[in-house]
C-alpha atoms as a PDB file:
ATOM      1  CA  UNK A   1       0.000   0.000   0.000  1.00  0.00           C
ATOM      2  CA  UNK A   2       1.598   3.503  -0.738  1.00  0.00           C
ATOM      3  CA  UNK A   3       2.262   5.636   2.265  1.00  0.00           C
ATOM      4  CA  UNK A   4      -0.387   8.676   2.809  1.00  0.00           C
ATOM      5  CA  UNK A   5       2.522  10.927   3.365  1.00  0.00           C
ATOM      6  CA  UNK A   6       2.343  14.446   1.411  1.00  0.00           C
ATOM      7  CA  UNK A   7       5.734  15.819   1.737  1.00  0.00           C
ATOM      8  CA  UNK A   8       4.532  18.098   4.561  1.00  0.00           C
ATOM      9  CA  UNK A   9       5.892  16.947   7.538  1.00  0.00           C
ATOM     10  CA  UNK A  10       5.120  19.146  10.791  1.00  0.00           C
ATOM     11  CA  UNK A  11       4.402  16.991  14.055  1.00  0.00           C
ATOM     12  CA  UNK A  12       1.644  18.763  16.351  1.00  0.00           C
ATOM     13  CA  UNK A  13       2.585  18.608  20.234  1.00  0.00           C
ATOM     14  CA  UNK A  14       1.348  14.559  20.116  1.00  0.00           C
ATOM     15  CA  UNK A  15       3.603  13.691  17.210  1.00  0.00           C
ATOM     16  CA  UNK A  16       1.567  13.729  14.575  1.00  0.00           C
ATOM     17  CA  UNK A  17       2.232  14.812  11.538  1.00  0.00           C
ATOM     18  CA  UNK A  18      -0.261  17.554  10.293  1.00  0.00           C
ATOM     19  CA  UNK A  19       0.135  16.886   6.618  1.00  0.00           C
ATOM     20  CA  UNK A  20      -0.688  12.896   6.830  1.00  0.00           C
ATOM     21  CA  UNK A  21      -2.362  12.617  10.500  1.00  0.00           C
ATOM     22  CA  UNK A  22       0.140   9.635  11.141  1.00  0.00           C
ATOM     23  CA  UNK A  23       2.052   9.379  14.295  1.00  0.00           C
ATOM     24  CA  UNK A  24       5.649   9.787  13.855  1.00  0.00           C
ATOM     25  CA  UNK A  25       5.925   5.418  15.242  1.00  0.00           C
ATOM     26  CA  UNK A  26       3.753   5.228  12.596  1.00  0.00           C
ATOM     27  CA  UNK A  27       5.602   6.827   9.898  1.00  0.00           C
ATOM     28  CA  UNK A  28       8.796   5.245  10.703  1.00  0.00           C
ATOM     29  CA  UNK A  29       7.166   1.848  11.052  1.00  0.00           C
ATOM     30  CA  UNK A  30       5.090   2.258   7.792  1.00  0.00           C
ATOM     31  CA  UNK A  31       7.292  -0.045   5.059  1.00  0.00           C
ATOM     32  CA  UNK A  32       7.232  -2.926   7.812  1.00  0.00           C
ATOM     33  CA  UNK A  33       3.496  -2.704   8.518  1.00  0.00           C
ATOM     34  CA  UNK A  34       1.137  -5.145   7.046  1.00  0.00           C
ATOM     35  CA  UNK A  35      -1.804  -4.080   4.527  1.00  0.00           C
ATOM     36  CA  UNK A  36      -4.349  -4.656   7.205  1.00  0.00           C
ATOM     37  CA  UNK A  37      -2.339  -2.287   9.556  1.00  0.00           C
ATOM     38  CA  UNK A  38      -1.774   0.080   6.841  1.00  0.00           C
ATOM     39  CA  UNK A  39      -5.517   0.489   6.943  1.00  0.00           C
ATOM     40  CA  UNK A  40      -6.300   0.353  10.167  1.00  0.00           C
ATOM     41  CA  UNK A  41      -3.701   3.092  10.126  1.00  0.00           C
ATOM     42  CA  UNK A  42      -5.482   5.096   7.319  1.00  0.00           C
ATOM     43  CA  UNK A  43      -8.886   4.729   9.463  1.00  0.00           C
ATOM     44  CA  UNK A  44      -6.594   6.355  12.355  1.00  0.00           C
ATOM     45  CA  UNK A  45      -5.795   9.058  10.200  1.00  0.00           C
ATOM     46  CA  UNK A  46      -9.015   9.580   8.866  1.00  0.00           C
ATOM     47  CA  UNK A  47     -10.289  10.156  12.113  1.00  0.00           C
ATOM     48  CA  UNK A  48      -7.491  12.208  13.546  1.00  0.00           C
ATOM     49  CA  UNK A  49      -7.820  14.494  10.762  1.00  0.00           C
ATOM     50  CA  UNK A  50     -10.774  16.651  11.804  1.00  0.00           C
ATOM     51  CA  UNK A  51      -9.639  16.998  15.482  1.00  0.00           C
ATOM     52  CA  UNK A  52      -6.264  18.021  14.320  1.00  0.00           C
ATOM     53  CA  UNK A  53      -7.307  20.387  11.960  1.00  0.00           C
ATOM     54  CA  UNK A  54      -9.729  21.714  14.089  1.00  0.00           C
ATOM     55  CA  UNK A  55      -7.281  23.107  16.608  1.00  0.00           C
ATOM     56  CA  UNK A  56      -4.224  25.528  16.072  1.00  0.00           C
ATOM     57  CA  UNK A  57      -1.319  24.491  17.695  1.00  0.00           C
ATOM     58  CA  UNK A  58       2.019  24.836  16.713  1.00  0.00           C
ATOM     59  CA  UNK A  59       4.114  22.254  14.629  1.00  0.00           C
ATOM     60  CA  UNK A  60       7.551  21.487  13.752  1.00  0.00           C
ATOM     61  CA  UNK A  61       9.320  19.733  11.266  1.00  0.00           C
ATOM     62  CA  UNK A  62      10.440  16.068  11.977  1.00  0.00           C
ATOM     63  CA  UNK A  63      13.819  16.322  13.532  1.00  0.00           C
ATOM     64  CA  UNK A  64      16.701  13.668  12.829  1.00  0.00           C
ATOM     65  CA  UNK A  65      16.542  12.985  16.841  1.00  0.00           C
ATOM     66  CA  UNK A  66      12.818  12.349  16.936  1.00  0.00           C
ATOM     67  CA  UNK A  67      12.649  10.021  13.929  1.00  0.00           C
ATOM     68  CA  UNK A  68      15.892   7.928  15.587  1.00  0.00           C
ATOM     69  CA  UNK A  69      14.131   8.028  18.948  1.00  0.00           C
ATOM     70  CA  UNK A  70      11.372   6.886  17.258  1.00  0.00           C
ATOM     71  CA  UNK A  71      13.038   4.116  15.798  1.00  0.00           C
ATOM     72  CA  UNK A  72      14.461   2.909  18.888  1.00  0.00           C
ATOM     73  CA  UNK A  73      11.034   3.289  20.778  1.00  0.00           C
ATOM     74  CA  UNK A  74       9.525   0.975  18.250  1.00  0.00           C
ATOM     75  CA  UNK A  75      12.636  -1.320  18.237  1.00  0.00           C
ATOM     76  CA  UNK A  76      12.367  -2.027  22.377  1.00  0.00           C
ATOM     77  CA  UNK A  77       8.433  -1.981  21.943  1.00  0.00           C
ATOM     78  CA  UNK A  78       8.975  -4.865  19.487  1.00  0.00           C
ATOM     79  CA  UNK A  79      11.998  -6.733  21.493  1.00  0.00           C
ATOM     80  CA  UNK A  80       9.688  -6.561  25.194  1.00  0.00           C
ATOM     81  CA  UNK A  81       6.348  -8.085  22.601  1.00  0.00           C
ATOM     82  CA  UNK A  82       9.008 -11.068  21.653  1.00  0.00           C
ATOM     83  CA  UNK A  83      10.324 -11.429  25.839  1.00  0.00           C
END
């Protein structure tokens, strides 16, 4: 499935990215997710979209730091699921 992302990236104060609605976990993750969590993903989105754009807070662009802490968040989430 193609990735939803628009080339936009600005996380809100949750770490979500205002262009695609998709956490940042969930943008780094995306490639190694399934089709059926690609959509559940989209359905996240989808839904995260009108609360998002209904508020104004501020965003920044995706740092190098968050998307490696990101990484490694997912990467110990995934080693304590196989413990």
């Amino acid at each position: 499935m193609d990735s939803p992302c628009v080339a936009c990236c600005k996380l809100n104060h949750d770490k979500i990215c205002t262009g695609c609605y998709r956490h940042i976990e969930e943008i780094v993750d995306w490639n190694k997710r399934s089709d059926a969590q690609q959509l559940q993903i989209l359905q996240l989105c989808a839904a995260r979209r009108q609360n998002i754009d209904a508020q104004s807070s501020p965003t920044s662009a995706i740092t190098s730091a968050e998307w490696q802490s990101a990484k490694l968040a997912l990467a110990l989430k995934k080693q304590r699921q196989l413990s």
